[in-house]
Protein backbone atom coordinates (compact mmCIF):
# COMPACT_ATOMS: atom_id res chain seq x y z
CA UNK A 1 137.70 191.09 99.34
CA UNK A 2 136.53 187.54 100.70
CA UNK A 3 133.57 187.77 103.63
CA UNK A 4 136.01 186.29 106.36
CA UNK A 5 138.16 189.30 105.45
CA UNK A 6 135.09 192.02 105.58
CA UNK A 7 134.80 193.84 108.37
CA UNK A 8 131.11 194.06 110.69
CA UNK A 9 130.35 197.75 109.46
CA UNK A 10 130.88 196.45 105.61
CA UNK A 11 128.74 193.77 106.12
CA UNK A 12 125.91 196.38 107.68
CA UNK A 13 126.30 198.07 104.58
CA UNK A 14 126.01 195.49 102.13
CA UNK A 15 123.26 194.16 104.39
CA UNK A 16 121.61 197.75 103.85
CA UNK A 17 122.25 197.89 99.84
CA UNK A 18 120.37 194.41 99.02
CA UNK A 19 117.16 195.87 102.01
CA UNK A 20 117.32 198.44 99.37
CA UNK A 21 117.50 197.03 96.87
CA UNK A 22 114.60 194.38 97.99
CA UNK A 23 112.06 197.08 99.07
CA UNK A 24 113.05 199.24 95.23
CA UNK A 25 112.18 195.97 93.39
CA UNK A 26 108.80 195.75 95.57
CA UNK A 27 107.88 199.09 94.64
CA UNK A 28 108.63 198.49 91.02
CA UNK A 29 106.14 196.07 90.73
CA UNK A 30 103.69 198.16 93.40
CA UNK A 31 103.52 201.34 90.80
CA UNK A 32 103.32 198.80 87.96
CA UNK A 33 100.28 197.07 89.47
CA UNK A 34 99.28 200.34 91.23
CA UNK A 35 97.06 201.19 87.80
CA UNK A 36 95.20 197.96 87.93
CA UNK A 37 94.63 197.81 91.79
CA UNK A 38 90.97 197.00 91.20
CA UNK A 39 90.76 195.10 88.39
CA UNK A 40 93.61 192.63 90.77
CA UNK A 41 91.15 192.62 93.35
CA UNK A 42 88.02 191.43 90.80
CA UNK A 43 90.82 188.86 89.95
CA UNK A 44 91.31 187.66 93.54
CA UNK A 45 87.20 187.95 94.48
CA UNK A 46 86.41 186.32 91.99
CA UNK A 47 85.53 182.19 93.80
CA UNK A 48 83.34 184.69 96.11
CA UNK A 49 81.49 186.91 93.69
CA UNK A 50 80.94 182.96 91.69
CA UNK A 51 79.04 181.63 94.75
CA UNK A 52 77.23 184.56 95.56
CA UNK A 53 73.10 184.56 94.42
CA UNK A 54 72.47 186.30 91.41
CA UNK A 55 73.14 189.96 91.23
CA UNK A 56 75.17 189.81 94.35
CA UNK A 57 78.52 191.46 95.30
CA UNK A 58 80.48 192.03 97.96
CA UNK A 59 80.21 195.48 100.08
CA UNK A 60 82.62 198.31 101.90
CA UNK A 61 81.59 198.87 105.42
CA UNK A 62 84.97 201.38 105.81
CA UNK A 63 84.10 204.97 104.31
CA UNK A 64 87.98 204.53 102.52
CA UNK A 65 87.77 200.50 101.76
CA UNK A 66 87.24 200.92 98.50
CA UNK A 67 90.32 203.01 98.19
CA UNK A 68 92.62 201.15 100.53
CA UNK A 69 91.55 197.32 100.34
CA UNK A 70 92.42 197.09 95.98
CA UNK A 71 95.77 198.95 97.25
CA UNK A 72 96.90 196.77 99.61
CA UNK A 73 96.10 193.70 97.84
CA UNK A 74 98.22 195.14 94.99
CA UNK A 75 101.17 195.91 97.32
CA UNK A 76 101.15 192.03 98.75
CA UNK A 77 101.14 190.67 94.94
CA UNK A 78 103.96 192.87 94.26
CA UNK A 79 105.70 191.17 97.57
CA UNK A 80 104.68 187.84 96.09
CA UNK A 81 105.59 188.59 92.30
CA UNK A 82 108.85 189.79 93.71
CA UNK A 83 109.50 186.58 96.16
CA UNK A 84 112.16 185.35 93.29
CA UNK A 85 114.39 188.61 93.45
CA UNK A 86 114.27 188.47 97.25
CA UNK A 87 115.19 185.26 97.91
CA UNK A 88 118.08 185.70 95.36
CA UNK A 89 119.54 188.88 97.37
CA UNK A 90 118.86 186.79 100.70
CA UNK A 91 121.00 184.06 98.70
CA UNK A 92 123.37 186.83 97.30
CA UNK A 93 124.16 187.92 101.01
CA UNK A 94 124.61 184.10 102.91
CA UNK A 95 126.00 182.73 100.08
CA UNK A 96 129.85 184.06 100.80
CA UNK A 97 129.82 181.97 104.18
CA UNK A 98 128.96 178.66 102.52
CA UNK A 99 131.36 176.08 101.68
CA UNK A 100 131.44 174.54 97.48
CA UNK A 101 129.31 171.66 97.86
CA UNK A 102 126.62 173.99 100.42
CA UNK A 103 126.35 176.43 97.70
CA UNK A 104 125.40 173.16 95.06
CA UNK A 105 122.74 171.92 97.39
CA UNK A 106 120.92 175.51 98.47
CA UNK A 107 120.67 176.39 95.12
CA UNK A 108 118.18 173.93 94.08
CA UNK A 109 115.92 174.68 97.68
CA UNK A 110 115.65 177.83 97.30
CA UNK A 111 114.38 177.10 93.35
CA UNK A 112 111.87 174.72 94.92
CA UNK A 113 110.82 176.45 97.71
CA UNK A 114 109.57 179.28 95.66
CA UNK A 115 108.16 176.76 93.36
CA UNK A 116 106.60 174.78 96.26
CA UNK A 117 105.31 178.53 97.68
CA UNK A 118 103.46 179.35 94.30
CA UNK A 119 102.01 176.25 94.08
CA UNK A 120 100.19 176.67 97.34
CA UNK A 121 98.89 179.90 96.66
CA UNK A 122 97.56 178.55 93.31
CA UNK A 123 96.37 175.62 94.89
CA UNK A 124 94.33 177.77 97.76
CA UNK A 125 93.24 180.12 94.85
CA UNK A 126 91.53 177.55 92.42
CA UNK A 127 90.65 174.68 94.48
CA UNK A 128 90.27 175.34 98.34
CA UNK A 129 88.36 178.96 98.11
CA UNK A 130 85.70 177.49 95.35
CA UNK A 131 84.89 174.89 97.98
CA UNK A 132 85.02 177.14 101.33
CA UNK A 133 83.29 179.96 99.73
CA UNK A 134 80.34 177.51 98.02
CA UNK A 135 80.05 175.72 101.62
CA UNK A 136 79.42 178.53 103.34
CA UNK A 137 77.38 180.75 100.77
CA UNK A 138 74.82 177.56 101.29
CA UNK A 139 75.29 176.44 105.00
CA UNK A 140 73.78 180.02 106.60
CA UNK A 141 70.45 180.09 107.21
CA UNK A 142 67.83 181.57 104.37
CA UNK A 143 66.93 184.55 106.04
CA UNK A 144 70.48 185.98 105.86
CA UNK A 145 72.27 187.51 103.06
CA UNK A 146 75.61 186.41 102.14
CA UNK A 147 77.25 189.56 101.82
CA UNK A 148 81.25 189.62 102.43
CA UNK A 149 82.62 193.06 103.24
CA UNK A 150 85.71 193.87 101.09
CA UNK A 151 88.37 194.29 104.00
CA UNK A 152 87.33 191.16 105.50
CA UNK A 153 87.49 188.70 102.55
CA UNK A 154 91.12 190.44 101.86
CA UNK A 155 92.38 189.32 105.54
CA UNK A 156 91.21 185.55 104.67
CA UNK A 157 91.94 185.48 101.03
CA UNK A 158 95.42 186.66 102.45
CA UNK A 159 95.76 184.11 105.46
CA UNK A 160 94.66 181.33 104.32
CA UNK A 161 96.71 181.58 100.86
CA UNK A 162 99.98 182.54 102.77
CA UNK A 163 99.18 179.21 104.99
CA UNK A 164 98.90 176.92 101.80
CA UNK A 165 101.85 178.33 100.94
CA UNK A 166 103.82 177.81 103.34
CA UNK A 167 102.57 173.79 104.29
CA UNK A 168 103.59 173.58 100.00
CA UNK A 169 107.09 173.97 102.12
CA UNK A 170 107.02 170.50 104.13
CA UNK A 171 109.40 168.70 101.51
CA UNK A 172 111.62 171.55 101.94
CA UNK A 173 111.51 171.12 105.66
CA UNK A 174 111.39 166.98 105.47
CA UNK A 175 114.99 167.83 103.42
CA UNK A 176 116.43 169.93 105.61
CA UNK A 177 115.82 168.16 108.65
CA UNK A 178 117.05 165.37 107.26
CA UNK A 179 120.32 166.66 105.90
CA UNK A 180 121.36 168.76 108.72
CA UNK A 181 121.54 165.43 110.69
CA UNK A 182 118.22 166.20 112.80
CA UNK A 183 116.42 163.41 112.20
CA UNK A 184 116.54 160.00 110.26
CA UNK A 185 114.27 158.87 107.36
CA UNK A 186 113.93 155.67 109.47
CA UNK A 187 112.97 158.53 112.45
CA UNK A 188 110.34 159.86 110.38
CA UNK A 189 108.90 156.84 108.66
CA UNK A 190 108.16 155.45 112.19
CA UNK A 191 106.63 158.57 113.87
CA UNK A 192 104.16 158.78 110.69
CA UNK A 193 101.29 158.77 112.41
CA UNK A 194 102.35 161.65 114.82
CA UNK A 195 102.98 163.53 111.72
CA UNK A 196 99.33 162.75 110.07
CA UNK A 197 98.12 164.19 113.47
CA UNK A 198 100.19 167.06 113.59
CA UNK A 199 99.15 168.03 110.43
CA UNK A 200 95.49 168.06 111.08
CA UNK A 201 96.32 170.42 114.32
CA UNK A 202 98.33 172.36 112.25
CA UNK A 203 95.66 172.60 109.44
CA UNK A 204 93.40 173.72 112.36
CA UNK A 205 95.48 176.54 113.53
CA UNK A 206 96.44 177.92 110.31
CA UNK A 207 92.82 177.97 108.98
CA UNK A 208 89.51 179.17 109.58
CA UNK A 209 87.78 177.44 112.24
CA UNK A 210 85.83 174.89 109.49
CA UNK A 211 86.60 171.10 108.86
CA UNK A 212 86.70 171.61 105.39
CA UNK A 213 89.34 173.86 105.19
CA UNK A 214 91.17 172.18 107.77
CA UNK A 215 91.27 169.29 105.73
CA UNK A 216 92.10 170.39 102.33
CA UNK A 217 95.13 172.17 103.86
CA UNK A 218 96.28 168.71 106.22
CA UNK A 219 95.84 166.17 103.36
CA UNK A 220 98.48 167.94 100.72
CA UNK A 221 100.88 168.85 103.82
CA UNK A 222 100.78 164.63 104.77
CA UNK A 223 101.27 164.23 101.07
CA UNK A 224 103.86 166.94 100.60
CA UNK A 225 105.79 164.93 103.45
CA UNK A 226 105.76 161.94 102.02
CA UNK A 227 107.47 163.26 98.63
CA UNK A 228 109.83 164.98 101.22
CA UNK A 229 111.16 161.41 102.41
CA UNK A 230 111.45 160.05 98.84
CA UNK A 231 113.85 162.56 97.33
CA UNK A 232 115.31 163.29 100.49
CA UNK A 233 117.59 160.39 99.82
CA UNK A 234 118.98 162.21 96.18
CA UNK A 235 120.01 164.98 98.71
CA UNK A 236 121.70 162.93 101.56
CA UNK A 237 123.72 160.46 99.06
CA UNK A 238 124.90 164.02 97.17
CA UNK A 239 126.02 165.17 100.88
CA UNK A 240 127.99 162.20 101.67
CA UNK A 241 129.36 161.72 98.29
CA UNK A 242 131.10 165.44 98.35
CA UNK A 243 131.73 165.00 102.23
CA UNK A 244 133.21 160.98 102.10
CA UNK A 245 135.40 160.84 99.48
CA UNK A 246 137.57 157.67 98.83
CA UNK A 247 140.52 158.80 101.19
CA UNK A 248 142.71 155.53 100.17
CA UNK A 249 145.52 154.69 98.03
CA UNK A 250 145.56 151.77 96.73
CA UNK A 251 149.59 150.79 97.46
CA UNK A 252 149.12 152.38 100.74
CA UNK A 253 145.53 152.23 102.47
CA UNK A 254 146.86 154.49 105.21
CA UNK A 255 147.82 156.99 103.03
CA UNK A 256 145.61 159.21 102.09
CA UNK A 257 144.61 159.51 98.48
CA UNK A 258 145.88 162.46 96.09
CA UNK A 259 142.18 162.41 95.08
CA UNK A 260 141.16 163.13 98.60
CA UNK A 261 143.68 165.92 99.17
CA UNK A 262 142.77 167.67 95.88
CA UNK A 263 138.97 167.84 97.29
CA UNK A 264 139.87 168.96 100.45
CA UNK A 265 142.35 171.84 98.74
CA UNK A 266 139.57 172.53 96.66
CA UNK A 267 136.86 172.33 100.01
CA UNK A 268 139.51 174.94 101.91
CA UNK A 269 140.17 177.25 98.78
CA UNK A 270 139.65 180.69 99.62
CA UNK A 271 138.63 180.14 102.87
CA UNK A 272 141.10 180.69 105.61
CA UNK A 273 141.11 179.26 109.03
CA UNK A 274 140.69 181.56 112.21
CA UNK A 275 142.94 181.25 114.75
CA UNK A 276 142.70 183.15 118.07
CA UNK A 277 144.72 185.21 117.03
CA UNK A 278 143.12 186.72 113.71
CA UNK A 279 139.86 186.81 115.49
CA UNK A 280 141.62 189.00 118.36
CA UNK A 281 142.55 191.22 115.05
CA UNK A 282 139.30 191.38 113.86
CA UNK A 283 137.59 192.06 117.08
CA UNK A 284 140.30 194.83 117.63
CA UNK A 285 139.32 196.46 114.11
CA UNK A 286 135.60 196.81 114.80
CA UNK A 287 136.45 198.41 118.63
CA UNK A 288 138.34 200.83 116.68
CA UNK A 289 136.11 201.55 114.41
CA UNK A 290 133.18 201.88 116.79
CA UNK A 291 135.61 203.80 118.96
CA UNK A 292 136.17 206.22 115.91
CA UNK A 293 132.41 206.96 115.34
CA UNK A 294 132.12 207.98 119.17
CA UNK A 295 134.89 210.31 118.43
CA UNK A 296 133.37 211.35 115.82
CA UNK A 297 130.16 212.09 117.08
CA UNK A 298 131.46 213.72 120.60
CA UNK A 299 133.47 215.85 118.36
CA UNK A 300 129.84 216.86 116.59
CA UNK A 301 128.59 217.76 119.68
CA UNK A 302 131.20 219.88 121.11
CA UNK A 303 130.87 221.83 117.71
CA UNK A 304 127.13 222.00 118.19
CA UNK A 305 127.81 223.61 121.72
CA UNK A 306 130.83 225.61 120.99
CA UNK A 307 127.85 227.21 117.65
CA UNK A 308 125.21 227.25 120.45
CA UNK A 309 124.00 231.22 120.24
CA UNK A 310 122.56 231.05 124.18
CA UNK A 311 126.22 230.20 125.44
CA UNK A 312 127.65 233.06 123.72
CA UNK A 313 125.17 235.24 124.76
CA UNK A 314 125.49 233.92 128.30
């Protein structure tokens, strides 16, 4: 069965099976990491507990911290060690409604995206925490003790990673927008400056309220967008090469090509075109079938009432 020829309550089911199958793949790698919980939160305080003075750790305010905080950073690695599978069932599910040469370019995005994502997280990880933490173990005055509590270093550690992360995406955005006919490399090249400003602001917002951070997060994203306008060419000429074939015959320029009406069969294969009267058909199939669960259900209730032991008795 083709996805134009599924009908909406099959597609809430298959949309169901790959939500379970996402959230069974999560816990997988949950009750896999579930055993080394704390020695994955030593890993991750690790550029804190460096900068700290000598015989210092961090503390547990909560009564249950010490329980909870390793936990839930275990659960959010298993999210992130799972981000492959999930993106591939996300991929599995829209994949159906896009057209040969779609399916060719997505592929590669979603590849890179999830590269781009790690990357960030490493990058925030090994050099932008070394330098935040180490600033501010030294900036406070000398009276105070630099003493993180668990919970709260987990709720930075986890937004400003996740932020990295997602700036890593700006190529994948600079693509996008660029394909999809939004803007123009010749747009973007000439609002550069906005850009370079935007991504300071942004660098604010999505980071603690520091320069330093702000800055490590704005220079990579201005960088990031630059390497977004050089291969976003590869990506356009691909488009318009699959989209603008030669449509000519030689003998005959007005006659279209066999060529072109090979790629266009081969465009239109398998996928059938929707008149108003098909999609009158299909709209008529999912009343009925929403019609037959309300039968269904009234018909439950009447045999509830009819069962009811007060109406008998009454």
């Amino acid at each position: 069965m083709t996805f134009k020829e599924m009908t909406f309550v099959q597609h809430l089911v298959e949309l169901r099976d790959i939500l379970l199958r996402s959230v069974i793949a999560i816990l997988v790698v949950f009750i896999s990491l579930f055993p080394f919980a704390n020695e994955v939160y030593s890993f991750i305080a690790a550029p804190i507990i460096n900068v700290l003075p000598e015989g210092g750790n961090i503390i547990a305010i909560g009564v249950i911290s010490p329980f909870l905080t390793p936990l839930k950073m275990a659960l959010i690695m298993a999210v992130y060690i799972a981000m492959p599978y999930l993106l591939y069932q996300i991929w599995k599910f829209i994949a159906p409604a896009l057209y040969k040469r779609e399916k060719q370019m997505v592929m590669p995005l979603i590849i890179s995206s999830t590269i781009l994502f790690y990357a960030g997280l490493l990058f925030s990880f090994y050099v932008v925490f070394p330098v935040i933490f180490g600033f501010l173990s030294d900036i406070g005055p000398s009276t105070v003790d630099f003493t993180p509590d668990i919970q709260y270093y987990l709720d930075f550690v986890l937004k400003v990673s996740f932020a990295f992360g997602v700036a890593f995406e700006v190529p994948i955005a600079t693509i996008l927008l660029i394909m999809f006919g939004a803007t123009t490399i010749e747009n973007l090249k000439k609002n550069r400056p906005y850009v370079v400003i935007g991504a300071f602001i942004l660098g604010m917002l999505l980071t603690p309220p520091d320069i330093i951070s702000q800055t490590l997060i704005a220079i990579p994203m201005w960088l990031l967008f630059e390497a977004g306008l050089i291969f976003a060419p590869l990506f356009t000429r691909k488009a318009e090469s699959e989209t603008e074939p030669d449509n000519t015959d030689p003998s005959n320029p007005d006659k279209p090509s066999k060529s072109d009406n090979d790629d266009e069969e081969e465009m239109w294969d398998g996928e059938e075109e929707w008149d108003d009267d098909k999609f009158d058909t299909e709209m008529d199939k999912i009343d009925e079938d929403f019609q037959e669960m309300d039968e269904e259900f009234a018909a439950y209730l009447k045999k509830l009432d009819d069962e009811d032991p007060k109406k008998d008795n009454t």
